[in-house]
C-alpha atoms as a PDB file:
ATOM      1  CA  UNK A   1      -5.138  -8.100  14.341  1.00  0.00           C
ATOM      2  CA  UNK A   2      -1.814  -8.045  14.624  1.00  0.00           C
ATOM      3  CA  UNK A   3       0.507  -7.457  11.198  1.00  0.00           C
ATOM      4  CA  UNK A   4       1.566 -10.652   9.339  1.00  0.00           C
ATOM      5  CA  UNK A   5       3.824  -8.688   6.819  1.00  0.00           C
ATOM      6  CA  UNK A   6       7.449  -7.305   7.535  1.00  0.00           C
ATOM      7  CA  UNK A   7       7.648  -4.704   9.925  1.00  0.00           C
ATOM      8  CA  UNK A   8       7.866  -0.966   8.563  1.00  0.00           C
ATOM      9  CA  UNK A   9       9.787   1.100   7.742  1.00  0.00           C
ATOM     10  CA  UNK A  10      10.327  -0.032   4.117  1.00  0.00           C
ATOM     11  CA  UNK A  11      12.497   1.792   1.322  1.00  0.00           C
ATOM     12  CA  UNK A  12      12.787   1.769  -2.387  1.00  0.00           C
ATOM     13  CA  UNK A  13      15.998   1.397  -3.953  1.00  0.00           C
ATOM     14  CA  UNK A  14      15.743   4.846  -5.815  1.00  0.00           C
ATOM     15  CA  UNK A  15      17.219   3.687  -8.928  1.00  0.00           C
ATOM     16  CA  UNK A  16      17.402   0.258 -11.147  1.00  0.00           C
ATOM     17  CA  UNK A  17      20.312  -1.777 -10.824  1.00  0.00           C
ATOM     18  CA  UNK A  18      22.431  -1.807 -12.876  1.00  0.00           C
ATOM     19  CA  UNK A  19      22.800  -5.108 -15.217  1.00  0.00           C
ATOM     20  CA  UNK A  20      20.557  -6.509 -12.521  1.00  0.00           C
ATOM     21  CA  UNK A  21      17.466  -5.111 -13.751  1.00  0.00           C
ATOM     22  CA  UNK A  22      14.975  -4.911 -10.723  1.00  0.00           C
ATOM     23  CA  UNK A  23      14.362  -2.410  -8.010  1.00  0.00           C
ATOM     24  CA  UNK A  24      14.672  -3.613  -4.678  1.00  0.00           C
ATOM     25  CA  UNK A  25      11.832  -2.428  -1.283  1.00  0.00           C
ATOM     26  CA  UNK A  26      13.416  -3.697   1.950  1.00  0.00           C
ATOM     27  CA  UNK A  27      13.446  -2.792   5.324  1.00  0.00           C
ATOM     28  CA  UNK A  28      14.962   0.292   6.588  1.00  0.00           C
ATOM     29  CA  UNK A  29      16.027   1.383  10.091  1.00  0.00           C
ATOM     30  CA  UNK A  30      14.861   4.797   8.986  1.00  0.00           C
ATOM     31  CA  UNK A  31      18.546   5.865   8.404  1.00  0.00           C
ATOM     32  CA  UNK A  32      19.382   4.577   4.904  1.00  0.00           C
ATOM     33  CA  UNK A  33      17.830   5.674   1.559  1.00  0.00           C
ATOM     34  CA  UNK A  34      18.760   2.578   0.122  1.00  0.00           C
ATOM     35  CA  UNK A  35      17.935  -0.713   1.715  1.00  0.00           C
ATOM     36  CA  UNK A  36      21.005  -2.397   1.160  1.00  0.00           C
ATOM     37  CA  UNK A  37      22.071  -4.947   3.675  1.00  0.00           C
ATOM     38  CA  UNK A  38      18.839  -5.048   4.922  1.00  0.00           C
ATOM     39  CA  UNK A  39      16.338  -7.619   4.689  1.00  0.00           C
ATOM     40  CA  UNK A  40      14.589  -7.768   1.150  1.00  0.00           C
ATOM     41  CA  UNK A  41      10.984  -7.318   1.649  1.00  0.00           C
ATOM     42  CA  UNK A  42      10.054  -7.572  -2.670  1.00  0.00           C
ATOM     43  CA  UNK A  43      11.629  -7.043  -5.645  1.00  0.00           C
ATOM     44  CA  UNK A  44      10.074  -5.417  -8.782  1.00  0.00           C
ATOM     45  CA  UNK A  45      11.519  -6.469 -11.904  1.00  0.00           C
ATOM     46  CA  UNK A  46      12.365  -4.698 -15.343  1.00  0.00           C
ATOM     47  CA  UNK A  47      11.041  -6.516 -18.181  1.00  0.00           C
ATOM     48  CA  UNK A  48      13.545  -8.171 -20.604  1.00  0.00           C
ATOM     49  CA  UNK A  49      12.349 -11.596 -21.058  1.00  0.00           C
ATOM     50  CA  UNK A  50       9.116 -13.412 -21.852  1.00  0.00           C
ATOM     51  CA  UNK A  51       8.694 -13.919 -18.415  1.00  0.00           C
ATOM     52  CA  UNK A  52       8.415 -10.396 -17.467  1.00  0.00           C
ATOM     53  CA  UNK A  53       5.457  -9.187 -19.376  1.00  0.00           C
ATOM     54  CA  UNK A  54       2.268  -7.974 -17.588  1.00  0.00           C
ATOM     55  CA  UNK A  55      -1.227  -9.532 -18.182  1.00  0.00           C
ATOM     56  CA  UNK A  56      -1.690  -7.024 -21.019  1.00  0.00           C
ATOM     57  CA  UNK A  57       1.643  -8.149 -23.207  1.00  0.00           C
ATOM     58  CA  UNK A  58       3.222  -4.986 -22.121  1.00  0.00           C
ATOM     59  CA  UNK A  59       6.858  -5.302 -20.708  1.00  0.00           C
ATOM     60  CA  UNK A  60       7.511  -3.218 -17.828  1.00  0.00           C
ATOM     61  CA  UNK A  61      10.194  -0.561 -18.238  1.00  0.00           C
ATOM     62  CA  UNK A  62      12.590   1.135 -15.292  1.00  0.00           C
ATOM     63  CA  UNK A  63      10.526   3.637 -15.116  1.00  0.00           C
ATOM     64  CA  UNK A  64       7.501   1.944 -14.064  1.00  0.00           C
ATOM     65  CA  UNK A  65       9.219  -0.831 -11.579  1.00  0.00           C
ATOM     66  CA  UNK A  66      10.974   2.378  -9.839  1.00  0.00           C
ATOM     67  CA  UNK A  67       7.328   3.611  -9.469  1.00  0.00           C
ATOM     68  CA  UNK A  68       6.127  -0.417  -8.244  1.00  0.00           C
ATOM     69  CA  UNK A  69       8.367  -0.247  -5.764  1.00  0.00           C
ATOM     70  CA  UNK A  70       7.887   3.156  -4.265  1.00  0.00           C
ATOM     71  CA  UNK A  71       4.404   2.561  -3.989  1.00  0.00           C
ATOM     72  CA  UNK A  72       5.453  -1.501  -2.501  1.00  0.00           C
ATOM     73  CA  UNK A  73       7.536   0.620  -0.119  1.00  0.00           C
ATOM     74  CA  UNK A  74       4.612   3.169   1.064  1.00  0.00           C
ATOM     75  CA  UNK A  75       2.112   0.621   1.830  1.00  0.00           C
ATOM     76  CA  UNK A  76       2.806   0.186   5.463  1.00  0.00           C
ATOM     77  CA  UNK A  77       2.187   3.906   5.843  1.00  0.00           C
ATOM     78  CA  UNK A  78      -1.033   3.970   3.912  1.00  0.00           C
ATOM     79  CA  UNK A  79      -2.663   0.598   5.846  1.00  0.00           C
ATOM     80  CA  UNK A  80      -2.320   2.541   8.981  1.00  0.00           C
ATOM     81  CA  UNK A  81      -3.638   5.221   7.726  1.00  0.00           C
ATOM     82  CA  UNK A  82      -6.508   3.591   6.607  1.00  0.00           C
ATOM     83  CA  UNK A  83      -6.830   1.536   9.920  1.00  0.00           C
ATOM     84  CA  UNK A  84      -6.614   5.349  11.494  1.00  0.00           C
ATOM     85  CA  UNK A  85     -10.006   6.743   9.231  1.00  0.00           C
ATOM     86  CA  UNK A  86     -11.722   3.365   9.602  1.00  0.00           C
ATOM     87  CA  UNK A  87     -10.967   4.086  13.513  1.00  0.00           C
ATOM     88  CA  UNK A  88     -12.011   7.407  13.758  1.00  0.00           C
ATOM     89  CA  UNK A  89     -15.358   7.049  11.436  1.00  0.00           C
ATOM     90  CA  UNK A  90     -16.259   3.668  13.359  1.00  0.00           C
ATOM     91  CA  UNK A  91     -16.311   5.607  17.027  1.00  0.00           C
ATOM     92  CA  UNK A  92     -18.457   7.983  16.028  1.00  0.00           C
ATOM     93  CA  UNK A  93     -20.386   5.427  13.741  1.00  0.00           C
ATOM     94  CA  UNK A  94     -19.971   2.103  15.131  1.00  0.00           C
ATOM     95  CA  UNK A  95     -22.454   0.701  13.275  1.00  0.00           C
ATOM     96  CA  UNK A  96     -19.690   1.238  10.245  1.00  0.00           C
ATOM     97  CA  UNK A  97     -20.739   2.521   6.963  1.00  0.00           C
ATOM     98  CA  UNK A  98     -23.829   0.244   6.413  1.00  0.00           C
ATOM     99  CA  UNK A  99     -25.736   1.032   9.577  1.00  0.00           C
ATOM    100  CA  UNK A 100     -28.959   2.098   8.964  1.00  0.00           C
ATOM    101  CA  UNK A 101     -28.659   6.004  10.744  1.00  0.00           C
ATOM    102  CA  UNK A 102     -25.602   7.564   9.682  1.00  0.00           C
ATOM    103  CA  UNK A 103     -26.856  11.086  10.710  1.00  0.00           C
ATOM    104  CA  UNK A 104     -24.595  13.919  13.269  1.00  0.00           C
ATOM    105  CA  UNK A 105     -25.748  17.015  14.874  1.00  0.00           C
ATOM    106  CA  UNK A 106     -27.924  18.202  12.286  1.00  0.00           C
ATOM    107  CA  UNK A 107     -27.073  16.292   9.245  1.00  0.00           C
ATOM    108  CA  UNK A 108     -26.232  12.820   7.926  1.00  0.00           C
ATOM    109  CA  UNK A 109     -22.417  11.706   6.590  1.00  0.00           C
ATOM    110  CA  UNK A 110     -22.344  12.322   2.913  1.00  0.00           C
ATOM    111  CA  UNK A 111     -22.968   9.581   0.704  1.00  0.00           C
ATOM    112  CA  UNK A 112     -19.241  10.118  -1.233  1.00  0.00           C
ATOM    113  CA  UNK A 113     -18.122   9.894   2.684  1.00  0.00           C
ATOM    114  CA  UNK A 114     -19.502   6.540   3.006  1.00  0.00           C
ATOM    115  CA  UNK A 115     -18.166   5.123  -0.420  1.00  0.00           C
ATOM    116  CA  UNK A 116     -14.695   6.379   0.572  1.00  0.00           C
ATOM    117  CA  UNK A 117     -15.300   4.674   4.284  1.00  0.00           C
ATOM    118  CA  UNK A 118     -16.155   1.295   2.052  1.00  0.00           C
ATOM    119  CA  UNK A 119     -13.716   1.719  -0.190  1.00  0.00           C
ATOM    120  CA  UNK A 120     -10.946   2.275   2.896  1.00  0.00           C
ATOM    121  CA  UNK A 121     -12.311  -0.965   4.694  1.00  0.00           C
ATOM    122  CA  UNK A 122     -12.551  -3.016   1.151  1.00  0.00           C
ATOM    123  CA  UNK A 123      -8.591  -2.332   0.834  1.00  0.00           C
ATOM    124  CA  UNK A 124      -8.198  -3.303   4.504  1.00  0.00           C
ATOM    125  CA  UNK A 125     -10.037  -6.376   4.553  1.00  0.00           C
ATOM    126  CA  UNK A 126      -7.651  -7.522   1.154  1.00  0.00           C
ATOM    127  CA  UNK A 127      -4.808  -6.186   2.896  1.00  0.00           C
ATOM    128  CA  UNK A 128      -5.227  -8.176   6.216  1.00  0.00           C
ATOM    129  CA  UNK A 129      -6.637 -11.610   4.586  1.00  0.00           C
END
């Protein structure tokens, strides 16, 4: 399936802006450590106002939007690599992590293996929806 989301690479903004209170992911033609004058991909806001408090009441501090957004900016990286395991498990297993033998050489894929392999096509299935 081909990607529906901005092409990567994305950056973080490393640091809060100042008096603008949000961190800023965007795209990145690999040369920049800030994204500035590229195109915004998400912003991840500091909380000041009512309308920036998280489902638990909690208001989210610079700290923890600098941390949003770094993990915002690493997802492109992390979906392919977990379209790369979910490729290599499902040629040697292409019955995928439910078949019913799951069994190599002389043994059988480990059943924390399999749960990661679920897990892995779980987040790719949310990711590509």
């Amino acid at each position: 399936m081909a990607a529906k989301h901005t092409p990567a690479p994305w950056v973080a903004d490393d640091f809060c802006m100042e008096n603008d209170r949000r961190v800023r992911v965007g795209t990145t033609d690999g040369t920049k450590t800030y994204y500035h004058s590229t195109a915004t991909v998400c912003e991840c806001w500091v909380g000041e106002s009512e309308d920036l408090i998280d489902g638990n009441g909690r208001r989210i501090g610079t700290v923890e939007a600098e941390a949003n957004a770094r993990l915002i900016a690493a997802a492109p990286g992390m979906l392919a690599a977990l379209k790369a395991l979910d490729a290599h498990w499902t040629a040697a297993f292409p019955g995928g992590p439910d078949a019913a033998d799951l069994s190599y050489g002389l043994g059988q894929i480990a059943p924390d293996t399999i749960a990661v392999w679920r897990t892995a096509r779980a987040a790719l299935a949310k990711a590509e929806a």
